[in-house]
Protein backbone atom coordinates (compact mmCIF):
# COMPACT_ATOMS: atom_id res chain seq x y z
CA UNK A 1 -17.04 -8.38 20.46
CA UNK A 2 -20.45 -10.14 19.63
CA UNK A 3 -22.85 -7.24 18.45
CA UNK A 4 -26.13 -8.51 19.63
CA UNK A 5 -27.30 -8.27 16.24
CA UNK A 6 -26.22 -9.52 12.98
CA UNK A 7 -23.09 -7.59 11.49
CA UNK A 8 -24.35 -5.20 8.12
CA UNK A 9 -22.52 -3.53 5.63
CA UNK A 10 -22.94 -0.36 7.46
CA UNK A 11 -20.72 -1.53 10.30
CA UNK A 12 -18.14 -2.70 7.61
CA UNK A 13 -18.37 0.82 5.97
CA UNK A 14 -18.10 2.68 9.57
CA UNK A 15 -14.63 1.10 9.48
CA UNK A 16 -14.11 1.23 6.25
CA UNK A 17 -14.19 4.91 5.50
CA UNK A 18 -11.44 5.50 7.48
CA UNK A 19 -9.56 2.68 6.85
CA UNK A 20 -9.71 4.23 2.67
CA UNK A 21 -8.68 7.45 4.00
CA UNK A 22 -5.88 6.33 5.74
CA UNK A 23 -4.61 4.23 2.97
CA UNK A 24 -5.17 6.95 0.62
CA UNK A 25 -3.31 9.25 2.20
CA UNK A 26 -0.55 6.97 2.29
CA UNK A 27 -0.51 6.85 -1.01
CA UNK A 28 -0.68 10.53 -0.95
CA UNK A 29 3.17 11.22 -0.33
CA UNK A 30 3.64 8.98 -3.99
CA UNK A 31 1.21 11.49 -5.51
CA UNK A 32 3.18 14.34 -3.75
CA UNK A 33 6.26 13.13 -5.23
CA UNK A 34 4.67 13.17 -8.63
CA UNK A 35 3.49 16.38 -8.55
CA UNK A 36 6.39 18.40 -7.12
CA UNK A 37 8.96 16.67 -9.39
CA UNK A 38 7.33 18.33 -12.46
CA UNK A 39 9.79 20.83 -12.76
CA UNK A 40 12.68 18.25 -12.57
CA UNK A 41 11.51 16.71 -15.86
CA UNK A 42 9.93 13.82 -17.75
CA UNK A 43 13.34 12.02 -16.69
CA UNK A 44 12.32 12.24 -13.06
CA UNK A 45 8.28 11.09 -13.13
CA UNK A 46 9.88 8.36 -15.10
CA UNK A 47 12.44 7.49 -12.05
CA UNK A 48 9.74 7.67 -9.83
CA UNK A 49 8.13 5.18 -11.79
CA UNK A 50 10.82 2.25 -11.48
CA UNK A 51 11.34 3.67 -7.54
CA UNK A 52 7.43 2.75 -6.63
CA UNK A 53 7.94 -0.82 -7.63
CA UNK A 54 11.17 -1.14 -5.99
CA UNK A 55 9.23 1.01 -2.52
CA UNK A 56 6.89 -1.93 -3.35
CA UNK A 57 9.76 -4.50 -2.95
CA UNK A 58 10.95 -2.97 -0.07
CA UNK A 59 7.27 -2.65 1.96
CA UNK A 60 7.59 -6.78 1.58
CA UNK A 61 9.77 -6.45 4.26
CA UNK A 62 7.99 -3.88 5.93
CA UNK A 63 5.09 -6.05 5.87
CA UNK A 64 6.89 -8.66 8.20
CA UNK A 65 6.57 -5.93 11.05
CA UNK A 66 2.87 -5.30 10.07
CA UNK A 67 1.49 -8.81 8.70
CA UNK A 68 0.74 -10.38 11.73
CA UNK A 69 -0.37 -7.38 13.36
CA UNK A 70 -3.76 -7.08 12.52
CA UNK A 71 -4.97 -10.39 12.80
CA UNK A 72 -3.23 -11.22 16.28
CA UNK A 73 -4.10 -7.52 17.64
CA UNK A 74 -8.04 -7.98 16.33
CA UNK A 75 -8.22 -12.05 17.68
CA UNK A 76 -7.03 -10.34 21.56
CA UNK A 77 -9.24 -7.64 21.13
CA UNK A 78 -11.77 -9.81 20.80
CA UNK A 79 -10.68 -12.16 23.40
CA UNK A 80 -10.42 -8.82 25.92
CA UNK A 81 -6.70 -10.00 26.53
CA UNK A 82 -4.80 -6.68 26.74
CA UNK A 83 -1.53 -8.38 27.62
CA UNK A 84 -1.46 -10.33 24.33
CA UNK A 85 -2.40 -7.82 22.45
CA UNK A 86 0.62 -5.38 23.85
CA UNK A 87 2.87 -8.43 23.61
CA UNK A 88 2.40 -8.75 19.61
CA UNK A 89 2.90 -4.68 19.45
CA UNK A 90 6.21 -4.77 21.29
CA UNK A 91 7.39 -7.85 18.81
CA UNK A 92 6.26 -5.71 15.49
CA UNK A 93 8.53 -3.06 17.04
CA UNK A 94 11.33 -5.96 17.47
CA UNK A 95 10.75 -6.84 13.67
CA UNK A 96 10.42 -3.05 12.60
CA UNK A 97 14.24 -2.26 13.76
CA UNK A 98 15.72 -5.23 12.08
CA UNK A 99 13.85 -4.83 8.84
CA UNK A 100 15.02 -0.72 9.11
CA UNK A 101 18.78 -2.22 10.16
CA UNK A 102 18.91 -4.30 6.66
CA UNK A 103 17.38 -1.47 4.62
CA UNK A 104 20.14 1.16 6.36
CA UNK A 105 23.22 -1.32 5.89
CA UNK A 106 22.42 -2.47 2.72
CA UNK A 107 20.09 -0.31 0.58
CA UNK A 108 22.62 2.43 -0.27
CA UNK A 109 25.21 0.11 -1.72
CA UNK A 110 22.46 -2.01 -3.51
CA UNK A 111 21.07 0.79 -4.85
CA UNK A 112 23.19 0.94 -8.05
CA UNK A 113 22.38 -2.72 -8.89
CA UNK A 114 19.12 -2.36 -8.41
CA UNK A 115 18.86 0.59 -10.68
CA UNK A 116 20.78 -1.72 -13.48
CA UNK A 117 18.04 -4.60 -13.06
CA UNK A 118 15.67 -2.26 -13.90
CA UNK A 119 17.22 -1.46 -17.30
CA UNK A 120 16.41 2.18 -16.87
CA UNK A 121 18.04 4.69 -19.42
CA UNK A 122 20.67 6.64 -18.35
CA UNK A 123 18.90 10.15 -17.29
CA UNK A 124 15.45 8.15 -15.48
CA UNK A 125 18.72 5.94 -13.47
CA UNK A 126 20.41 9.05 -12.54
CA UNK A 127 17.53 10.21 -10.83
CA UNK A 128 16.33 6.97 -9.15
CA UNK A 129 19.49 6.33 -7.93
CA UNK A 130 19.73 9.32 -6.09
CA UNK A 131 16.10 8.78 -4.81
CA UNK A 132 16.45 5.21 -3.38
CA UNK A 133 19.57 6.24 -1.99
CA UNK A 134 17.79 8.70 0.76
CA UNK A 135 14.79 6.36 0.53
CA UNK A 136 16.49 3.59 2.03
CA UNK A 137 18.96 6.04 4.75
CA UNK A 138 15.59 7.97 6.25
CA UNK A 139 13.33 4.86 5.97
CA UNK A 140 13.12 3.92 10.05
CA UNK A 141 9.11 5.83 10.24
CA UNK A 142 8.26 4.38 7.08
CA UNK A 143 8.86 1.01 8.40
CA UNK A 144 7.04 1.50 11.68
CA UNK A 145 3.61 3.01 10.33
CA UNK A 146 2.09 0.07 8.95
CA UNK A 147 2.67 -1.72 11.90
CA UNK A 148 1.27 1.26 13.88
CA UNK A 149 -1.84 1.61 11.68
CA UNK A 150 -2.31 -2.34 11.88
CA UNK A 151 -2.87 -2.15 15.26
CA UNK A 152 -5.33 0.62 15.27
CA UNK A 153 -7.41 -1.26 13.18
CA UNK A 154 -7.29 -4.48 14.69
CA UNK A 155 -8.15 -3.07 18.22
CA UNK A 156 -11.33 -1.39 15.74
CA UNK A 157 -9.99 2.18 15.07
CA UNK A 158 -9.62 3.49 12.29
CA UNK A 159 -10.22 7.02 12.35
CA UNK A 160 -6.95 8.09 14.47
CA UNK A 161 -4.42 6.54 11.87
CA UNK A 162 -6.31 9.06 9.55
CA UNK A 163 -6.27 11.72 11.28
CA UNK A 164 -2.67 11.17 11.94
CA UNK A 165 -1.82 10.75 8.34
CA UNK A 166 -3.90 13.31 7.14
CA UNK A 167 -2.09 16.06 8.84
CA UNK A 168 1.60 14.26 7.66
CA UNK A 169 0.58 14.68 4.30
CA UNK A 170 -0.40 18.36 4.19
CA UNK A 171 3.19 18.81 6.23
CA UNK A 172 4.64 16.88 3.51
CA UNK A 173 3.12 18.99 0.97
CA UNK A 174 4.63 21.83 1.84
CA UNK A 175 8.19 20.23 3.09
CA UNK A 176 8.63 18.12 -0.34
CA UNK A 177 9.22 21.51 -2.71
CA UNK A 178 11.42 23.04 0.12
CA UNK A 179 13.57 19.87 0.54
CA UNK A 180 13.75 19.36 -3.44
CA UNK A 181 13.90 23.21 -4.92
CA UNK A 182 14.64 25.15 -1.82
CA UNK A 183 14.17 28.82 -2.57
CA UNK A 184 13.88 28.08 -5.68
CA UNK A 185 10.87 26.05 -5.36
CA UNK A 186 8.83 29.26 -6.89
CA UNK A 187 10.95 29.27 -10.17
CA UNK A 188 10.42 25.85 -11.06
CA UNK A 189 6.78 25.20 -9.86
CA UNK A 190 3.65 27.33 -10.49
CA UNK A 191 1.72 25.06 -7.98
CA UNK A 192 -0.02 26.29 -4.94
CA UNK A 193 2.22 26.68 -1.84
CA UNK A 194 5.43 26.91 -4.50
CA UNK A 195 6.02 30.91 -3.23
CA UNK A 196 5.42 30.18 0.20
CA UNK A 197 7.72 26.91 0.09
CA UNK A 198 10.70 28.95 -1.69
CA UNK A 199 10.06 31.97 0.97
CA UNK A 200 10.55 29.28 4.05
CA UNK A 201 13.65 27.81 2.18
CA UNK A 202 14.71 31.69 1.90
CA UNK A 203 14.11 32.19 5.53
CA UNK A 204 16.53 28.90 6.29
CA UNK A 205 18.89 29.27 3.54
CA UNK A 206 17.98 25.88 2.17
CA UNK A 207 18.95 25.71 -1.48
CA UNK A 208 17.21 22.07 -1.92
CA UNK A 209 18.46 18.10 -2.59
CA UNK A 210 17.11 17.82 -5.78
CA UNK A 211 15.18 14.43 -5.91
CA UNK A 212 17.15 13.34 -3.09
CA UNK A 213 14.86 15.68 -0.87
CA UNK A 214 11.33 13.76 -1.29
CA UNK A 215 11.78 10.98 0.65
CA UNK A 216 13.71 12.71 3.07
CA UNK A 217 10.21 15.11 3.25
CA UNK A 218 8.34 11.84 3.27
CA UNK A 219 10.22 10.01 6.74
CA UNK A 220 10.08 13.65 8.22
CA UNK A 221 6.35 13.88 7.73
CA UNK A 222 6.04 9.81 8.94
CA UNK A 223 7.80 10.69 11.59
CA UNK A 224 5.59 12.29 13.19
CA UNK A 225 2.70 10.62 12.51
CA UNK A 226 3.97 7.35 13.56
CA UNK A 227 5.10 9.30 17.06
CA UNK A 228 1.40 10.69 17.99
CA UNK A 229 0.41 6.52 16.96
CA UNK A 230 2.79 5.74 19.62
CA UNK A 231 1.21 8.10 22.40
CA UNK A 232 -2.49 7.87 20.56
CA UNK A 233 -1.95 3.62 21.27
CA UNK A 234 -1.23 4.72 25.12
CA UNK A 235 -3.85 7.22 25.57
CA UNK A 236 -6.62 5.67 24.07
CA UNK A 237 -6.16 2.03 24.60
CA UNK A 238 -3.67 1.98 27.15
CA UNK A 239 -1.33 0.17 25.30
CA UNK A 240 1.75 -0.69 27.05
CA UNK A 241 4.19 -1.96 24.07
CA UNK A 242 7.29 -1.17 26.27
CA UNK A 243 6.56 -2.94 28.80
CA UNK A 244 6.73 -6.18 26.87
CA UNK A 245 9.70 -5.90 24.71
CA UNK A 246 10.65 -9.14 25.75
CA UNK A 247 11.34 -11.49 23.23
CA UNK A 248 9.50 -14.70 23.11
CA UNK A 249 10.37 -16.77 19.98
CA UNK A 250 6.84 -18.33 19.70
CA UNK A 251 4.93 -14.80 19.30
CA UNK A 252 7.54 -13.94 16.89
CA UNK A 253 7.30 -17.16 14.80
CA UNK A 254 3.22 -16.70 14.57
CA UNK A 255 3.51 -13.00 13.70
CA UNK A 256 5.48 -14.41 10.83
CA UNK A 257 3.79 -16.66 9.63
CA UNK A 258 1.02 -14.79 8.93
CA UNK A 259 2.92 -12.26 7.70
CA UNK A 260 5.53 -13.98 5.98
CA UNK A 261 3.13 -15.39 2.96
CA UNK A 262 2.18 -11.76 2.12
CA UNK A 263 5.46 -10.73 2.21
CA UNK A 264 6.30 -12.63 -0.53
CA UNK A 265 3.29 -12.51 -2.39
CA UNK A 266 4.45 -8.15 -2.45
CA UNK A 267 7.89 -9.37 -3.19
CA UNK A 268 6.42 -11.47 -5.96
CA UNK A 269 4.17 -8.12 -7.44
CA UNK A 270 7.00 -5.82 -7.56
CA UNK A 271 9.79 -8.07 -9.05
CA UNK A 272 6.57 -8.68 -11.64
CA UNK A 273 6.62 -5.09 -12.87
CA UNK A 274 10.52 -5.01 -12.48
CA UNK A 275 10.44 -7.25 -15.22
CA UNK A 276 7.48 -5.46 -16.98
CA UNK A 277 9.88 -2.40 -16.71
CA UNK A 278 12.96 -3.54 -18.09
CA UNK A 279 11.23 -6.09 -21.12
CA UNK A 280 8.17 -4.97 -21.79
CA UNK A 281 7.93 -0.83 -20.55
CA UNK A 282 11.17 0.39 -21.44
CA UNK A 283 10.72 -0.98 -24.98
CA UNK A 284 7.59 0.90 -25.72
CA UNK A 285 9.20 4.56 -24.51
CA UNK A 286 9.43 6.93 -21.64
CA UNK A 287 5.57 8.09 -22.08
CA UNK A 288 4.43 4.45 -21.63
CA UNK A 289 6.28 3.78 -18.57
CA UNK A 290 5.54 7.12 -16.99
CA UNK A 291 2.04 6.15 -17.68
CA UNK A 292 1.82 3.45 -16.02
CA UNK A 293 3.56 5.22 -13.21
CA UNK A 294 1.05 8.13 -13.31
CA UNK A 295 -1.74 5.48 -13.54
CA UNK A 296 -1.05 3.78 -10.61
CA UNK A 297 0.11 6.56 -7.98
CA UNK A 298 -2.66 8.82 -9.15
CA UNK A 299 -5.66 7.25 -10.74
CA UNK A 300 -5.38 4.03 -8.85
CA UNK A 301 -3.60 5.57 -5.99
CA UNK A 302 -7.25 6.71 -5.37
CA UNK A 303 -9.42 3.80 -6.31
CA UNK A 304 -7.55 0.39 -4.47
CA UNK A 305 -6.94 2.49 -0.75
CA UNK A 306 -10.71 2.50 -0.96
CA UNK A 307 -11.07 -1.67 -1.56
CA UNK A 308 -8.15 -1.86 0.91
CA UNK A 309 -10.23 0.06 3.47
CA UNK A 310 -12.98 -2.39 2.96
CA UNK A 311 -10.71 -5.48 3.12
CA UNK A 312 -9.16 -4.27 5.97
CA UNK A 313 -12.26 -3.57 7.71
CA UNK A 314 -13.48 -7.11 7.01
CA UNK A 315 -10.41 -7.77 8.24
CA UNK A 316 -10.31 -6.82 11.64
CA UNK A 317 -14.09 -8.08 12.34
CA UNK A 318 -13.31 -10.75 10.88
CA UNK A 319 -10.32 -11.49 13.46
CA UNK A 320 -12.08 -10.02 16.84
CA UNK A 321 -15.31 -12.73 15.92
CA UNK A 322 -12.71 -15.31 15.55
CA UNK A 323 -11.67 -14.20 18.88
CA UNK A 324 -14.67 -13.69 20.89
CA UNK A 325 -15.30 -16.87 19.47
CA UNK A 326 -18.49 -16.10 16.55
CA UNK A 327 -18.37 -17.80 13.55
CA UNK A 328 -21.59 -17.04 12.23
CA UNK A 329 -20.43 -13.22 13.19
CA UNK A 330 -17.41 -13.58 10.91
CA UNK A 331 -18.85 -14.81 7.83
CA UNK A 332 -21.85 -11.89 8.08
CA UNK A 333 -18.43 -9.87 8.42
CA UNK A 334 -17.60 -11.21 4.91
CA UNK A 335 -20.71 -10.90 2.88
CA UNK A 336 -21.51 -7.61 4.03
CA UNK A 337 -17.54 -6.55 3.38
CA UNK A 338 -17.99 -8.13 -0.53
CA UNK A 339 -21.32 -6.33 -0.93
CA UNK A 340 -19.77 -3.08 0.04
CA UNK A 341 -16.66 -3.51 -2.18
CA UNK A 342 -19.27 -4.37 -5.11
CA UNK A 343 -20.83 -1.49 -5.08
CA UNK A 344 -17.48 0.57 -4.38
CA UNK A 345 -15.68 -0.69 -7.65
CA UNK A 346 -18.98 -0.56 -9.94
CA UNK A 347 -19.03 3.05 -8.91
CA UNK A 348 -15.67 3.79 -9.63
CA UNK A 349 -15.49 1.81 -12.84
CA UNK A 350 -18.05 4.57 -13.83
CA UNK A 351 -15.14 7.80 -12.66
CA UNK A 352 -12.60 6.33 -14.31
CA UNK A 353 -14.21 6.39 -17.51
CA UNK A 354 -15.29 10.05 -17.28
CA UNK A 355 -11.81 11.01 -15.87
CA UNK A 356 -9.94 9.02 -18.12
CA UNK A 357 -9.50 11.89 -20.80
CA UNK A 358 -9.13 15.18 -18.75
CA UNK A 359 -7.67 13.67 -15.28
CA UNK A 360 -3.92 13.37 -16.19
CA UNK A 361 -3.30 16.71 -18.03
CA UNK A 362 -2.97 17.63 -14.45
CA UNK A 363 0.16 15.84 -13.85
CA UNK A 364 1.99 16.24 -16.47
CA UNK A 365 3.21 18.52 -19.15
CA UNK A 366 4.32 16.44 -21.22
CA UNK A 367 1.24 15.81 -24.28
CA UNK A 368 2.20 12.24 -24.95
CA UNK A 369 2.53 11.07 -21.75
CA UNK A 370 -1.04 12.54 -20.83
CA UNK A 371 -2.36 10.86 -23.66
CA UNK A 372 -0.85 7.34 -22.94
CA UNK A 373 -1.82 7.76 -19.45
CA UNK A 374 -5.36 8.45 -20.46
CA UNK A 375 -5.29 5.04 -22.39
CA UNK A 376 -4.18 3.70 -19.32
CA UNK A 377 -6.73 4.82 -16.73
CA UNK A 378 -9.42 4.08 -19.70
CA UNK A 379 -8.65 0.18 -19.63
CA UNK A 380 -8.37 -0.22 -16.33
CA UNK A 381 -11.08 1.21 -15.52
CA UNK A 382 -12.81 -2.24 -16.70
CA UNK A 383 -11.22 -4.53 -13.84
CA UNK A 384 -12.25 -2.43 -10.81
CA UNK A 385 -14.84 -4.44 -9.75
CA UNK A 386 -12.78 -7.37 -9.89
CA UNK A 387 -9.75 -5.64 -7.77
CA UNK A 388 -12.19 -4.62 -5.28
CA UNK A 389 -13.63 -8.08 -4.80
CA UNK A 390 -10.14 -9.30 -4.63
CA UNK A 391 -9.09 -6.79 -2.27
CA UNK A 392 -11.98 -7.97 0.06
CA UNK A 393 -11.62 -11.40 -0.08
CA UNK A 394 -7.65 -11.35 0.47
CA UNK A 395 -7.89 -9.44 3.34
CA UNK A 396 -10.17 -11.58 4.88
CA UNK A 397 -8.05 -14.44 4.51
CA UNK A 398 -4.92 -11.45 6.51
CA UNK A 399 -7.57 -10.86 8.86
CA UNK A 400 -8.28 -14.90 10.19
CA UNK A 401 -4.11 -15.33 9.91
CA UNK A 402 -5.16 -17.33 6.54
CA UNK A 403 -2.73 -16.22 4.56
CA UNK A 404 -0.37 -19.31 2.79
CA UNK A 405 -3.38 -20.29 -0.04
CA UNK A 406 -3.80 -16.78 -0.93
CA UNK A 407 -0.04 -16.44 -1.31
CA UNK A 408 -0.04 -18.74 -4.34
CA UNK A 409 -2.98 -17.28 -5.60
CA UNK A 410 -1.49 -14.07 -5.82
CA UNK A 411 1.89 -15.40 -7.13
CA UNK A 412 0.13 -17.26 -10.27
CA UNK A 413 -1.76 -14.06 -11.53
CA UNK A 414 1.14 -11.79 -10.63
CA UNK A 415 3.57 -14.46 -12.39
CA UNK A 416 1.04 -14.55 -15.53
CA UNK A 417 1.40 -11.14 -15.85
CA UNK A 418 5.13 -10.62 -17.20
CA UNK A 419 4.88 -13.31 -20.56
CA UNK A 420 1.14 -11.92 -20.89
CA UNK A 421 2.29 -8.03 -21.20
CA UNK A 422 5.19 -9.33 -23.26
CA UNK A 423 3.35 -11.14 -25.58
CA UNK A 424 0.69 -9.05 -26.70
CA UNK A 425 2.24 -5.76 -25.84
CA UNK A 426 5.92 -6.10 -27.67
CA UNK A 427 5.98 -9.78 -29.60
CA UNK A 428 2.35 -9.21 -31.14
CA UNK A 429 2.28 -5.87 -31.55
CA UNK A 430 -0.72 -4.27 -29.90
CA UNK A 431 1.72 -1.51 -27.71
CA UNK A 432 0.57 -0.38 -24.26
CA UNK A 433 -3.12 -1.59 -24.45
CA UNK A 434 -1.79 -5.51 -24.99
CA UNK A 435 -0.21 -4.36 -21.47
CA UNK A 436 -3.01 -2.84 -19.89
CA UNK A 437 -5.36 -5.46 -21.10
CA UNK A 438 -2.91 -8.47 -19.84
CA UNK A 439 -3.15 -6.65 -16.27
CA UNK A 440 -6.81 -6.41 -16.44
CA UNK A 441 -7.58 -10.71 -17.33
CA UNK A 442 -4.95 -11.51 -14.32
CA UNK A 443 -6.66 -9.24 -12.08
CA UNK A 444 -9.69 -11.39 -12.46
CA UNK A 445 -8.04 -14.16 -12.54
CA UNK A 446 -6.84 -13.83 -8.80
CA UNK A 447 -10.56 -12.57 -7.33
CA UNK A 448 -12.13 -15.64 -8.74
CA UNK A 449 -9.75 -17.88 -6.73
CA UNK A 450 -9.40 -15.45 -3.78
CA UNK A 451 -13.41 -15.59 -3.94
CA UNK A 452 -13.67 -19.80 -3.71
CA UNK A 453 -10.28 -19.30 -1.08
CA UNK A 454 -12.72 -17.55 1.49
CA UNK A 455 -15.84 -19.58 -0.13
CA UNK A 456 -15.33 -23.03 0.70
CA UNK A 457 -14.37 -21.74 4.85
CA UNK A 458 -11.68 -23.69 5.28
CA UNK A 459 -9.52 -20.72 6.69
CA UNK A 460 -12.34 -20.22 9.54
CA UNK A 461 -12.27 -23.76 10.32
CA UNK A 462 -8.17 -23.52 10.29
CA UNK A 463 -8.60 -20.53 13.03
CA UNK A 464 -11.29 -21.29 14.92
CA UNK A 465 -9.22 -24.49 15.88
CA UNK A 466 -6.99 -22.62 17.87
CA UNK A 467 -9.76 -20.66 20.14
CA UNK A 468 -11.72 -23.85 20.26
CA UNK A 469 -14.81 -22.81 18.92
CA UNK A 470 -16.90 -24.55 15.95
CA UNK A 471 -17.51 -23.30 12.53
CA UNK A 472 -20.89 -23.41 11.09
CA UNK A 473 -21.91 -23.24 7.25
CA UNK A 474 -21.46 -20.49 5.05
């Protein structure tokens, strides 16, 4: 793995770009879903709202088949052991099916209780209901292309999960409308590729699933994506996954526990803004919480697959110096990965301000809720420096199998968030911007401590112990 020369922010960014794209994209289907359910009514953007954070809940336990991925696929890389690396492929696979076997058995008849929790009114329940219903029944590719994408990026490529994704998300462009409004997709949408979705639903006599149909358009278009990452892992790397399905308990407990720490630490985020949902959002109206739901699938749907690409770039050089056995290698990895993600969130600090006023009228009809989520993308404009440094610094931590101390981290400003938001948004009085503003001081909050976490080195000391190699200073 050793370069030669000293790692730069250039070779951080030549990962990096495609890393953001590839996140971004999968963020793309959320932004889909927004879009397309326009013509189902402020009702639905507001279920989709409460069904991101509970999709947020539910990658937790996705993230048990992709945790552990990265930094175990990036260390053999860099140790040029091929077997190992296949070996901790096949046992994300192994993971994978159980985590989609839980989410099959039990997500349908959860569903109802779920939607209670979230204290939803009766017309944005309806509708999420029925959505996390098919979410959880057609969830099987969802749950295998993290782990998929994990492992291109650990073996160093990042630009054929992108591609891959990029061509699922134009498919599920044009499949959402058909699968939701079916020939009528033209009627109740004036958004490009509405005719041409309603003539194919014509064609099939498909008279569309309502809500229902958008994550079934979603595992359709994953589906295929995460097939060409099977062959693409083959082809390219020679990647023999099935040849290894064999279990071995020890492989299985270190994939978790790296990944198990992260899992909860999502867990831990999303039951946050459960809570911010039913005491704090639902309180302040249907325009508040369908801001913050436009704010964070649109605006910052954008901006944080950009700090994750540079995290997870970090990431895996990061993990392939641990395992060719570089320290000094891995920390250039990390300053040049914080300098890029500095420069990243100054710059889109700067768009979020100028697209704060005009940006959301695209997404929504409705005048208040384009106004509230122009408030929204306004104030939060202010921490994206800080989530991009966090971003960085977190996935370092992923990327050395470092992972416990950051858990905590992230649980303390998550768990600061809820009696914040409550506080000065409904007990004090100051509405949605004593939300917004409660979000932004625990946001920098965790990339101070996630900062001294990668800091003081003890997490390259913890993994250079087990390749035997010796950590120098920062």
């Amino acid at each position: 793995m050793t370069l030669g020369r000293a790692l730069t922010t250039r070779d951080v960014l030549r990962l990096a770009w495609p890393s953001a794209l590839s996140y971004r994209l999968n963020n793309a289907y959320r932004i889909n879903d927004q879009f397309w359910v326009q013509g189902l009514g402020a009702d639905a953007q507001a279920a989709l709202t409460s069904a991101l954070f509970v999709s947020v809940m539910n990658f937790s336990l996705v993230f048990l088949a992709a945790g552990g991925t990265l930094a175990l696929v990036a260390r053999a890389t860099g140790a040029r052991d091929p077997v190992t690396r296949d070996r901790v492929v096949a046992h994300s696979i192994w993971i994978g099916l159980a985590v989609y076997a839980c989410f099959a058995a039990f997500g349908p008849a959860l569903t109802p209780h779920i939607v209670e929790l979230l204290g939803l009114p009766e017309g944005p329940a309806a509708y999420a209901r029925d959505y996390l219903t098919s979410l959880y029944l057609f969830s099987l590719p969802l749950v295998f292309a993290p782990a998929i994408d994990h492992a291109f990026i650990g073996i160093g490529n990042a630009l054929v999960p992108s591609l891959l994704e990029l061509g699922a998300c134009a498919f599920n462009y044009l499949l959402a409308p058909i699968l939701i409004y079916g020939s009528h997709a033209a009627e109740r949408c004036s958004h490009p590729g509405a005719a041409l979705a309603a003539s194919i639903a014509s064609w099939f006599h498909l008279e569309g699933y309502g809500i229902s149909g958008a994550p079934v358009a979603i595992a359709c278009s994953r589906a295929l994506s995460v097939t060409a990452g099977f062959v693409g892992l083959r082809v390219f790397y020679g990647v023999r996954w099935y040849a290894h399905m064999r279990f071995d308990p020890k492989l299985l407990r270190e994939l978790l526990a790296i990944g198990v720490p992260v899992s909860l630490s999502i867990a831990l985020y999303s039951g946050v803004y459960w809570a911010l949902i039913k005491f704090v959002m639902v309180p302040l109206g249907v325009p508040v919480l369908s801001a913050l739901g436009l704010g964070l699938s649109v605006f910052e749907g954008v901006s944080f697959p950009l700090y994750l690409g540079i995290g997870m770039a970090g990431a895996s050089l990061v993990g392939r110096s641990i395992g060719a056995r570089d320290p000094e290698a891995a920390w250039q990895a990390v300053r040049a990965a914080r300098k890029l993600a500095l420069w990243v969130g100054s710059t889109v600090t700067v768009l979020f301000l100028i697209v704060a006023p005009i940006g959301p009228r695209f997404f929504s009809p409705d005048p208040e809720v384009v106004r509230q989520t122009s408030i929204y993308v306004a104030v939060i404009a202010f921490s994206q420096l800080t989530v991009a440094m966090e971003a960085a610094n977190e996935k370092i931590l992923l990327g050395a199998g470092y992972t416990s101390r950051a858990m905590w981290v992230s649980m303390l400003g998550n768990g600061l968030r809820v009696p914040l938001a409550w506080y000065f948004g409904v007990n004090a009085g100051y509405g949605a911007l004593g939300v917004w503003w409660s979000l932004n001081v625990t946001s920098l909050l965790k990339a101070s401590l996630h900062f001294w976490l990668v800091q003081r080195g003890r997490w390259l000391t913890h993994a250079l112990a087990r390749v035997g190699a010796r950590q120098p200073d920062p």
